[in-house]
C-alpha atoms as a PDB file:
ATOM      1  CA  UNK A   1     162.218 237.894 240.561  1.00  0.00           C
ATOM      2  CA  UNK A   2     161.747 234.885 237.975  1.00  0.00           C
ATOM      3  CA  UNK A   3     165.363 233.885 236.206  1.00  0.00           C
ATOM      4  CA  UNK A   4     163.571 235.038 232.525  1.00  0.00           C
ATOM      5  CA  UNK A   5     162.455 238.347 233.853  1.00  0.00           C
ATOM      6  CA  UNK A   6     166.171 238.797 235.425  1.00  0.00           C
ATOM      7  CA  UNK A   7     167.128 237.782 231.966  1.00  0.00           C
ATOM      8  CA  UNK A   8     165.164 240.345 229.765  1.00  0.00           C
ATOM      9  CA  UNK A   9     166.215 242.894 232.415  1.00  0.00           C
ATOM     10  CA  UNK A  10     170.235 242.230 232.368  1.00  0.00           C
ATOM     11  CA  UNK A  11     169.607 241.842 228.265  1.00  0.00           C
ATOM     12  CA  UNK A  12     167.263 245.733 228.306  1.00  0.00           C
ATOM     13  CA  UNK A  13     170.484 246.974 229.435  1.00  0.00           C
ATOM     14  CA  UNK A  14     172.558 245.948 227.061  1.00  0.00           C
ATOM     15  CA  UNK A  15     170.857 247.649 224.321  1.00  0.00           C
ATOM     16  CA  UNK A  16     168.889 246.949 221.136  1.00  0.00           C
ATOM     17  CA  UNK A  17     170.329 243.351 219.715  1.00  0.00           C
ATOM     18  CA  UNK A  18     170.968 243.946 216.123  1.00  0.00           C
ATOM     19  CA  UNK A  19     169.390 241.336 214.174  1.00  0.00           C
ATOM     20  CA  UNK A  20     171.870 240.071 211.899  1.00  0.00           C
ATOM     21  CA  UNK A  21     170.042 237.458 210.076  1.00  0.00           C
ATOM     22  CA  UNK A  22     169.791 237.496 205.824  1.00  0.00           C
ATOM     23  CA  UNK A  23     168.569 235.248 203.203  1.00  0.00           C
ATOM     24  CA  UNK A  24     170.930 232.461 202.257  1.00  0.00           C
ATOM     25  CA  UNK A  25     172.449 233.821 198.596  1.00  0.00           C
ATOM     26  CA  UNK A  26     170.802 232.727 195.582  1.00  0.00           C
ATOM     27  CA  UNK A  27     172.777 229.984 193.763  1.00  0.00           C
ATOM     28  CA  UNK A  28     173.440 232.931 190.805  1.00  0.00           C
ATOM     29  CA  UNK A  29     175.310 235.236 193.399  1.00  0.00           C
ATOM     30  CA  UNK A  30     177.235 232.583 194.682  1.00  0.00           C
ATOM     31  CA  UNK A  31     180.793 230.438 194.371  1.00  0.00           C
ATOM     32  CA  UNK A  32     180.068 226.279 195.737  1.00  0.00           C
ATOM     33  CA  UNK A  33     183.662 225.917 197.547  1.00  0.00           C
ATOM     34  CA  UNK A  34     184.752 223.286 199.819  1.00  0.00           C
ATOM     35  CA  UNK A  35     186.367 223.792 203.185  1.00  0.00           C
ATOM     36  CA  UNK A  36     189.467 221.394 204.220  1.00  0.00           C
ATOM     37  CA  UNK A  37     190.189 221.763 208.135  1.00  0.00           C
ATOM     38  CA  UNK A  38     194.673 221.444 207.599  1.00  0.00           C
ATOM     39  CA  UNK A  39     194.564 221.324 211.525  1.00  0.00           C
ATOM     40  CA  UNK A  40     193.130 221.748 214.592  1.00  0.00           C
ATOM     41  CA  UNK A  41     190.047 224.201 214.629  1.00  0.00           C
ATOM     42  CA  UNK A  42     191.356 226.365 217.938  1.00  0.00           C
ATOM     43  CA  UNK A  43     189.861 229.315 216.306  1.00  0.00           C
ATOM     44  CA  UNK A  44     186.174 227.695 215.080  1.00  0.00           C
ATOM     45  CA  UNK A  45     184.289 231.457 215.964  1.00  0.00           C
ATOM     46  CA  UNK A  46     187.055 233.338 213.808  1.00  0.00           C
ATOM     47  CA  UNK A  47     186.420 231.121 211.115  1.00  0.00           C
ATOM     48  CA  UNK A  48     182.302 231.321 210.838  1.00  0.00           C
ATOM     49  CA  UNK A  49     183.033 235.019 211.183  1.00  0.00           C
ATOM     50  CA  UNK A  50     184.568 234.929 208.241  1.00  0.00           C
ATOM     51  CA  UNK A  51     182.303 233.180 206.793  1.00  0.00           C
ATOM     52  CA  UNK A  52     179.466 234.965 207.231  1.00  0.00           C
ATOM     53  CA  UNK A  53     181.057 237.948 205.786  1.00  0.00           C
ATOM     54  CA  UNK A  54     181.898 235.979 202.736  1.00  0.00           C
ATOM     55  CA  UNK A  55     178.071 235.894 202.368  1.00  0.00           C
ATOM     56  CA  UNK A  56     177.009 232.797 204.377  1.00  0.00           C
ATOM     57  CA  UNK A  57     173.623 233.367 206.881  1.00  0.00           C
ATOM     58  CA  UNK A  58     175.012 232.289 210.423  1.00  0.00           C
ATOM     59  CA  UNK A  59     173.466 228.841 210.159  1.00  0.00           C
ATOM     60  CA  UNK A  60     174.853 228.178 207.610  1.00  0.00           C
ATOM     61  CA  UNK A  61     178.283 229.210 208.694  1.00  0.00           C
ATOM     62  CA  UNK A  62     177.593 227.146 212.281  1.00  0.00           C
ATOM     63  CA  UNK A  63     176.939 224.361 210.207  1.00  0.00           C
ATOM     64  CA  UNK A  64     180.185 224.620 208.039  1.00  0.00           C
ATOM     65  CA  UNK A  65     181.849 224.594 211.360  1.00  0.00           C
ATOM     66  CA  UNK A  66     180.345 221.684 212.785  1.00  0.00           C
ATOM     67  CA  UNK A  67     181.204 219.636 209.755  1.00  0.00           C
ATOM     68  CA  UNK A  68     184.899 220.635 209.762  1.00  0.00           C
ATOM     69  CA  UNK A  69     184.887 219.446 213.622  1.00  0.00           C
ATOM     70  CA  UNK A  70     183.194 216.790 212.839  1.00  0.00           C
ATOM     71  CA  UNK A  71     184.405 215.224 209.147  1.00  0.00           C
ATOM     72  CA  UNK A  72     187.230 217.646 208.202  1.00  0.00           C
ATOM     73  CA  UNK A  73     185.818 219.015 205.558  1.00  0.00           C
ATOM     74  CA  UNK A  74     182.318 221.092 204.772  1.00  0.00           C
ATOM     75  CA  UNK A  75     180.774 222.148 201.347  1.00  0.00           C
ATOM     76  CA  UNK A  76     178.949 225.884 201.342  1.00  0.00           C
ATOM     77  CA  UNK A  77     178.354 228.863 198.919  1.00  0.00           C
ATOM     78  CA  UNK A  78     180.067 231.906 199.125  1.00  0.00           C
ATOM     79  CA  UNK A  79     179.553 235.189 197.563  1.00  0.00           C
ATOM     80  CA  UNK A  80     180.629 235.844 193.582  1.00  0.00           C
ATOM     81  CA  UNK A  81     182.156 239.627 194.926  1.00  0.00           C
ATOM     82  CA  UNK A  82     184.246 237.948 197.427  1.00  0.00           C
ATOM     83  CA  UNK A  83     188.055 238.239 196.969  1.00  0.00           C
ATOM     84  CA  UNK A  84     188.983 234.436 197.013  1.00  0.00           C
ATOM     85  CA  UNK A  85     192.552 234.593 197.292  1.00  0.00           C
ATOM     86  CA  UNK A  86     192.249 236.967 200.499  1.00  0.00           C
ATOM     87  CA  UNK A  87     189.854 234.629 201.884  1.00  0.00           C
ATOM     88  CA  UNK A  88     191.996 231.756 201.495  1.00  0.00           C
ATOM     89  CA  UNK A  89     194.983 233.145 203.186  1.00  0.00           C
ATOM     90  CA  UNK A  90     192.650 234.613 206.132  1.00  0.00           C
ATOM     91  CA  UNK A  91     191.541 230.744 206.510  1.00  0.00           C
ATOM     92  CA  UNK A  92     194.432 229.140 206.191  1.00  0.00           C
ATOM     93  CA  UNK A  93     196.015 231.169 208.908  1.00  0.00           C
ATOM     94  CA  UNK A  94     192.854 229.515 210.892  1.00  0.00           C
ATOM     95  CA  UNK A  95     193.936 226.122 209.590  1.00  0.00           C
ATOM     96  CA  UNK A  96     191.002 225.980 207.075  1.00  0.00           C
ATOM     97  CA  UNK A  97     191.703 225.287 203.201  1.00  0.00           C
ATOM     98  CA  UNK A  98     189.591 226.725 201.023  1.00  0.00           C
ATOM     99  CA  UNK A  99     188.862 224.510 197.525  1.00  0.00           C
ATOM    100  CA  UNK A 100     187.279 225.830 194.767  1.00  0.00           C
ATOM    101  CA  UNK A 101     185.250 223.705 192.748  1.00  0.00           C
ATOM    102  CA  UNK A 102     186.264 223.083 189.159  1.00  0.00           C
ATOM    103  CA  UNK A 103     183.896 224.214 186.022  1.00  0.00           C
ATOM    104  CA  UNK A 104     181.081 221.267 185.390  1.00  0.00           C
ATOM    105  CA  UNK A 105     181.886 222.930 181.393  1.00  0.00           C
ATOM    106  CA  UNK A 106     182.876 219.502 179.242  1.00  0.00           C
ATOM    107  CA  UNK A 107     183.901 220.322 175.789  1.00  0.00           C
ATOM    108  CA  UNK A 108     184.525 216.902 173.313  1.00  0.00           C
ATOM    109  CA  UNK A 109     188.003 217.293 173.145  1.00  0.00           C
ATOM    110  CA  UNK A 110     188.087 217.812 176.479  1.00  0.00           C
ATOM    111  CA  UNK A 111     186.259 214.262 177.245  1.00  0.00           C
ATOM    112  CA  UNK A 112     188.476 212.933 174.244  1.00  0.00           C
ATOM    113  CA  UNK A 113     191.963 213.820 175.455  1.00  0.00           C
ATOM    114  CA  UNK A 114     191.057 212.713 179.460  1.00  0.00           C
ATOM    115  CA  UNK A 115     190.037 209.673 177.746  1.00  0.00           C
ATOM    116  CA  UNK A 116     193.799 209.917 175.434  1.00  0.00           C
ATOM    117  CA  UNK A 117     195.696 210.383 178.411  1.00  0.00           C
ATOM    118  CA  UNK A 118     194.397 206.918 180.013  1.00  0.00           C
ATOM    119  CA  UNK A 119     195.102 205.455 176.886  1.00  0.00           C
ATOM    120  CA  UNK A 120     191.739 203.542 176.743  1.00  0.00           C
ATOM    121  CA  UNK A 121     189.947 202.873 173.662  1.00  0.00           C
ATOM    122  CA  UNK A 122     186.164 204.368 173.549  1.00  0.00           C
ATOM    123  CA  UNK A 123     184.769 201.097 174.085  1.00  0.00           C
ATOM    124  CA  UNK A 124     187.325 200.335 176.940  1.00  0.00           C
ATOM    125  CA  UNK A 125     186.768 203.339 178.504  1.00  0.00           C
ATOM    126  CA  UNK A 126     183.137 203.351 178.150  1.00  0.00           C
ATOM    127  CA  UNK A 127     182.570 200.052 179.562  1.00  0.00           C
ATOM    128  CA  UNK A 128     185.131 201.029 182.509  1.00  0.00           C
ATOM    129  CA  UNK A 129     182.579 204.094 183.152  1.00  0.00           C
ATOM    130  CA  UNK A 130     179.461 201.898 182.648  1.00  0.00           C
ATOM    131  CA  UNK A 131     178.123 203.720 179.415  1.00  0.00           C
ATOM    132  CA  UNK A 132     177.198 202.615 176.215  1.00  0.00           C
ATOM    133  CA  UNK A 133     179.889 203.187 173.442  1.00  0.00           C
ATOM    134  CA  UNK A 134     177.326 205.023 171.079  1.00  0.00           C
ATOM    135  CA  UNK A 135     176.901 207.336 174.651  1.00  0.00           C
ATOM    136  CA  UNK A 136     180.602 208.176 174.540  1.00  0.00           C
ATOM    137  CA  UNK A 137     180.812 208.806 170.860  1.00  0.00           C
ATOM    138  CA  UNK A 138     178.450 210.893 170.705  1.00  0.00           C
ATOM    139  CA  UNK A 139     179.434 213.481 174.025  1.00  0.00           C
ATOM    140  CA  UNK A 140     183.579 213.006 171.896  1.00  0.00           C
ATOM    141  CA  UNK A 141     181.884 214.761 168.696  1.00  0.00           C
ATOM    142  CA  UNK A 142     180.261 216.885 170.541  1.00  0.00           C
ATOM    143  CA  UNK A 143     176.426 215.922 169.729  1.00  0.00           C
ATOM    144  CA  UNK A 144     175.305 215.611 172.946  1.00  0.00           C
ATOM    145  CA  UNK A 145     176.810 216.815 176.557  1.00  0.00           C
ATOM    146  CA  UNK A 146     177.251 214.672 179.046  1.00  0.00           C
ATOM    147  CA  UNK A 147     175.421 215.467 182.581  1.00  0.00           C
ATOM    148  CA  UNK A 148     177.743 216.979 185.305  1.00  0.00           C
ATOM    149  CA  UNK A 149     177.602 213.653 187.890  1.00  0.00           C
ATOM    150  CA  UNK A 150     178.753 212.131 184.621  1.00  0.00           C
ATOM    151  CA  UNK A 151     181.720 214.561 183.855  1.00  0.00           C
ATOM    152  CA  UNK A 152     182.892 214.254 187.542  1.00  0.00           C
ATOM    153  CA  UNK A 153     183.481 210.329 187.068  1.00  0.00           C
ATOM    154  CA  UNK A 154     185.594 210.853 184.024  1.00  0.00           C
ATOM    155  CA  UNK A 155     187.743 213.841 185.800  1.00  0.00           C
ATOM    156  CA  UNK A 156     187.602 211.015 188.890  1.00  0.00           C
ATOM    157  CA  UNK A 157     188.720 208.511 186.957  1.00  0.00           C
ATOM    158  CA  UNK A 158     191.428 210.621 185.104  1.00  0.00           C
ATOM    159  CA  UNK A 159     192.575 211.372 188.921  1.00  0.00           C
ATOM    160  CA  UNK A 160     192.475 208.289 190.110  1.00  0.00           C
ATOM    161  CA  UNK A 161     191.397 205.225 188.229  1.00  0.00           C
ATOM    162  CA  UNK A 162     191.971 202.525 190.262  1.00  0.00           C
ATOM    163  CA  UNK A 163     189.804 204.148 193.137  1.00  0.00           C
ATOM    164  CA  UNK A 164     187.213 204.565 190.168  1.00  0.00           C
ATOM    165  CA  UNK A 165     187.709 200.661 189.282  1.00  0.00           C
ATOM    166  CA  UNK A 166     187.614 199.499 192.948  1.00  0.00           C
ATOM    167  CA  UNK A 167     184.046 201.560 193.256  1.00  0.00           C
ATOM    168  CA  UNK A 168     182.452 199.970 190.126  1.00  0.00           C
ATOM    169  CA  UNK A 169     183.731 196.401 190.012  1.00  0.00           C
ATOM    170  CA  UNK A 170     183.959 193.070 192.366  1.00  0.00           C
ATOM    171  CA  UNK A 171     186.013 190.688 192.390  1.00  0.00           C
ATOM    172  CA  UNK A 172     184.327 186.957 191.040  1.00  0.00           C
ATOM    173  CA  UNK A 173     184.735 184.473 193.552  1.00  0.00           C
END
């Protein structure tokens, strides 16, 4: 007897496999989170069951796993009906963190007081961020909205603006 044929005999046994593949969720039924490995991942199966009961396929959850191995961290989509403080505490007793990403919402005041609290000037703080000053004035009273890449600089360089002016400028030698 072949190996496969031993195979698909051992496997008849068994039983029917239950196919337990779905359709990844559409970006409208779904929370973007981010995944922070705290530890070691001892318990990497545990945690991409979870997962796929929060909503991701089981690709998708593999994946997530192989990227916290790998870089400590890994970005997915998780269902809107999912309790998110229950799943956090059921990862982080597997030593996974579980981030939710902030609104991409930017109201003008809300551009005007991150730029307040730095204590820049709009064209200061405009040419720090590599926009025209006409650009900035115009997202601070509110006649046009800045682009979401563009609203995660700012809250970046709110954070942490030295990282922000290490990443934009070069020394002149």
């Amino acid at each position: 007897m072949s190996t496969t044929a031993a195979l698909k005999e051992r496997l008849a046994r068994l039983g029917p496999v239950r196919d337990v593949s779905r359709r990844p969720l559409p970006s409208d039924e779904s929370i973007p989170v981010v995944l922070r490995r705290t530890d070691a991942l001892d318990k990497g199966v545990s945690v991409a069951r979870r997962l796929f009961a929060a909503g991701l396929t089981l690709k998708q959850a593999h994946e997530a796993i192989n990227k916290l191995a790998a870089l400590g961290w890994a970005s997915c989509a998780i269902a809107k009906a999912e309790n998110l403080a229950l799943l956090s505490a059921e990862l982080a007793a597997l030593n996974v963190e579980l981030r939710r990403r902030r609104p991409i919402l930017a109201y003008a005041s809300e551009i005007t007081a991150m730029r307040g609290r730095l204590g820049l000037s709009q064209r200061d703080y405009a040419d720090f961020l590599g926009i025209d000053v006409r650009t900035l004035q115009n997202w601070e009273q509110g006649r046009n909205k800045p682009d979401a890449s563009a609203i995660s600089l700012m809250r970046v360089f709110e954070q942490v603006p030295d990282a922000v002016e290490q990443a934009l400028t070069e020394p002149v030698t």
